[in-house]
Protein backbone atom coordinates (compact mmCIF):
# COMPACT_ATOMS: atom_id res chain seq x y z
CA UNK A 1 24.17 3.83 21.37
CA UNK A 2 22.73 2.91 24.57
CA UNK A 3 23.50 -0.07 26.61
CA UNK A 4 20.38 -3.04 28.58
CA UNK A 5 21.47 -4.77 31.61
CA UNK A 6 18.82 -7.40 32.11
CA UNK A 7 19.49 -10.12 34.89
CA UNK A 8 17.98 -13.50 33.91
CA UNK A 9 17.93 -16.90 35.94
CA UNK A 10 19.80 -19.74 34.68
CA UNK A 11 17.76 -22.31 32.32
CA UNK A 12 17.87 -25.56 34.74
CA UNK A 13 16.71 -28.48 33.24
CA UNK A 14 14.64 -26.51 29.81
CA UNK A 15 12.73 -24.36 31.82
CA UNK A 16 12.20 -21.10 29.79
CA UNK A 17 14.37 -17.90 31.05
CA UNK A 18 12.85 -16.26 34.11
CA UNK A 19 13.57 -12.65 35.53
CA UNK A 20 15.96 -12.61 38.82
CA UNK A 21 14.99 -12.29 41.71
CA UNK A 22 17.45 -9.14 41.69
CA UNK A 23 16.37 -6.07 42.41
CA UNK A 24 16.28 -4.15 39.68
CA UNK A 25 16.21 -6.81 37.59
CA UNK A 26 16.46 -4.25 34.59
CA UNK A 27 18.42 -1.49 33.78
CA UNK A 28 18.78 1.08 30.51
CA UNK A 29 21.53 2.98 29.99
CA UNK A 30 21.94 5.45 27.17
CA UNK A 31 20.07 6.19 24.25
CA UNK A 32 17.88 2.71 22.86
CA UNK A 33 15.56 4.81 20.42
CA UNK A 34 15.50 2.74 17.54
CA UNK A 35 17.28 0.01 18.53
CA UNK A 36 16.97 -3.74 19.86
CA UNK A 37 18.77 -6.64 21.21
CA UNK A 38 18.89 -8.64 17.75
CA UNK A 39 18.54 -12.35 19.98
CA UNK A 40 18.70 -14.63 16.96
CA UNK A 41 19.85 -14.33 12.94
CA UNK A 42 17.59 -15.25 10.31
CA UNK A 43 16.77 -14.89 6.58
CA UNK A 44 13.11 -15.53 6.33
CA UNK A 45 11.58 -13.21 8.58
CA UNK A 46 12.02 -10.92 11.34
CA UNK A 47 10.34 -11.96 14.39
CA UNK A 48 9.60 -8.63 16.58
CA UNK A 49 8.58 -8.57 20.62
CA UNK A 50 9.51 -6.48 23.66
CA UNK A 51 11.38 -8.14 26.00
CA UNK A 52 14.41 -10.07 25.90
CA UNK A 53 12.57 -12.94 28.43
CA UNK A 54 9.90 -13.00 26.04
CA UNK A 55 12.53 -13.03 22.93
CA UNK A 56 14.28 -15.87 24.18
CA UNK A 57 11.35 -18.18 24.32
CA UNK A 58 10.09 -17.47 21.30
CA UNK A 59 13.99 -18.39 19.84
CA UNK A 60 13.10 -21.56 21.53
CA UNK A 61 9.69 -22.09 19.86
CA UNK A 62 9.69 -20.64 16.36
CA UNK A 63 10.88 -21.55 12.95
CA UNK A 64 15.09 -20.83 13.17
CA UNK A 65 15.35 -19.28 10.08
CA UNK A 66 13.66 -16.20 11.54
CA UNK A 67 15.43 -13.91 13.07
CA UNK A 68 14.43 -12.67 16.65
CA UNK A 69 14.81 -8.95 17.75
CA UNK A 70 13.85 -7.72 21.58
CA UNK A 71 13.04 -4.05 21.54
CA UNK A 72 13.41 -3.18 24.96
CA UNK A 73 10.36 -1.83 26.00
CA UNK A 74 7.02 -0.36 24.26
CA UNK A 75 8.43 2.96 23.22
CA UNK A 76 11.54 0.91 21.62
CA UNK A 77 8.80 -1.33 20.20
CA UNK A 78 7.01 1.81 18.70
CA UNK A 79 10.45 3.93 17.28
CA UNK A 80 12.17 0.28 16.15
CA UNK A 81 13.79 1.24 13.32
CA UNK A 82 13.08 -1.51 10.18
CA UNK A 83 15.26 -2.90 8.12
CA UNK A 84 14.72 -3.46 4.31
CA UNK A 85 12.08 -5.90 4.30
CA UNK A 86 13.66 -7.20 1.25
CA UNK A 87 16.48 -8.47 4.13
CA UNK A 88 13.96 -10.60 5.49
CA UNK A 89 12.11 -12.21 2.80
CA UNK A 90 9.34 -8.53 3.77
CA UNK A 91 7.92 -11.45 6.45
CA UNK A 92 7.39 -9.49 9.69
CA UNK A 93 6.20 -10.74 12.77
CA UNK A 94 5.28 -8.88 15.75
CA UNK A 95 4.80 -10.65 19.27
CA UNK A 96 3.15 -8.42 21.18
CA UNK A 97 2.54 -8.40 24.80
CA UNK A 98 -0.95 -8.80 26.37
CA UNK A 99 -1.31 -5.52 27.48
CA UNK A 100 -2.87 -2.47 26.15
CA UNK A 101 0.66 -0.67 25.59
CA UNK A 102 2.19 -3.53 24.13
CA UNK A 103 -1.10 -4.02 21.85
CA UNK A 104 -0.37 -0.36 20.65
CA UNK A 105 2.61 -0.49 20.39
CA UNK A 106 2.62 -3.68 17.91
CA UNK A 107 -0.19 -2.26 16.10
CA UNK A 108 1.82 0.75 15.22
CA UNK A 109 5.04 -0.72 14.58
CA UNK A 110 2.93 -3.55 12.53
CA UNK A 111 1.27 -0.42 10.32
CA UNK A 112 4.42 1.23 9.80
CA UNK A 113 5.66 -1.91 8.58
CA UNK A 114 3.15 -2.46 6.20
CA UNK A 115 3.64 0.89 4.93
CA UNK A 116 7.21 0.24 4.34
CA UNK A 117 6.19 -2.80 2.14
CA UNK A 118 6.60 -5.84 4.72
CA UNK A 119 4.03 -8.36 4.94
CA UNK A 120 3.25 -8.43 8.58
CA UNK A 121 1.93 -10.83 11.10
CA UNK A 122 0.61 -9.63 14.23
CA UNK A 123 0.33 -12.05 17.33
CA UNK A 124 -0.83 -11.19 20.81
CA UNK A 125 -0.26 -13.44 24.19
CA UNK A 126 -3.06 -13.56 26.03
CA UNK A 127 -4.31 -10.74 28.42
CA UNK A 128 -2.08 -9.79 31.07
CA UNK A 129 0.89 -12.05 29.93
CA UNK A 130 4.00 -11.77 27.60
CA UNK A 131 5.28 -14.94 25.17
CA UNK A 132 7.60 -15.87 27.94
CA UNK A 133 4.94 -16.44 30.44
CA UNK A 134 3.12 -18.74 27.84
CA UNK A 135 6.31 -20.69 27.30
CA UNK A 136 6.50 -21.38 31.50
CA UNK A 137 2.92 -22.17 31.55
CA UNK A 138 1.74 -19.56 33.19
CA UNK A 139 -2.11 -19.05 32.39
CA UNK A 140 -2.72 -22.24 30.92
């Protein structure tokens, strides 16, 4: 079981979660391989993205009865290990960041999933930016 330190600024007046000004702002300690931070419970699908930031908006902008897991990272992304879709009403979605690892790593963890009999959903921010940045406005 490994252990993620992430240090996040306070949400003042709605604004979305931003990373600290800390240095690092991140730290992983311990084995994560197959693992996330499981951000939200749910029943009707499993919502699946890389970073807790970017988790935490999209708990703030998607349907609540889908659950919301933060991998860690792209590796974490690509070795998540799946639940029983059947836990989830097989409803997968995977928020991937706008980057070329984070593309491959959705696109693998999506085919995987598919294989395993979920019915997945694949969404990408736009180049350069994760779900969190969208939800501060950033690129628009």
């Amino acid at each position: 079981m490994g252990t993620s330190s992430d240090c996040i600024e306070p949400s003042w007046g709605g604004h979305r979660p931003v990373k600290s000004r800390l240095q690092p702002s991140k730290a992983m300690l311990g084995p994560c391989k197959g693992g996330a931070v499981r951000l939200r419970t749910g029943i009707s699908g499993l919502i699946v993205c890389e970073g807790i930031e970017t988790g935490l908006s999209l708990c703030d902008g998607t349907d609540a009865d889908f659950a919301v897991w933060a991998a860690l990272s792209t590796s974490g992304v690509k070795g998540l290990r799946l639940p029983e879709p059947r836990q989830f009403n097989a409803s997968l979605v995977v928020a991937i960041d706008g980057d070329l690892p984070g593309r491959k790593a959705g696109s693998e963890l999506g085919q995987r999933g598919a294989a395993a009999g979920w019915m997945v959903e694949t969404v990408s921010a736009p180049e350069g930016l994760d779900f969190n940045d969208v939800a501060r406005g950033k690129g628009a």
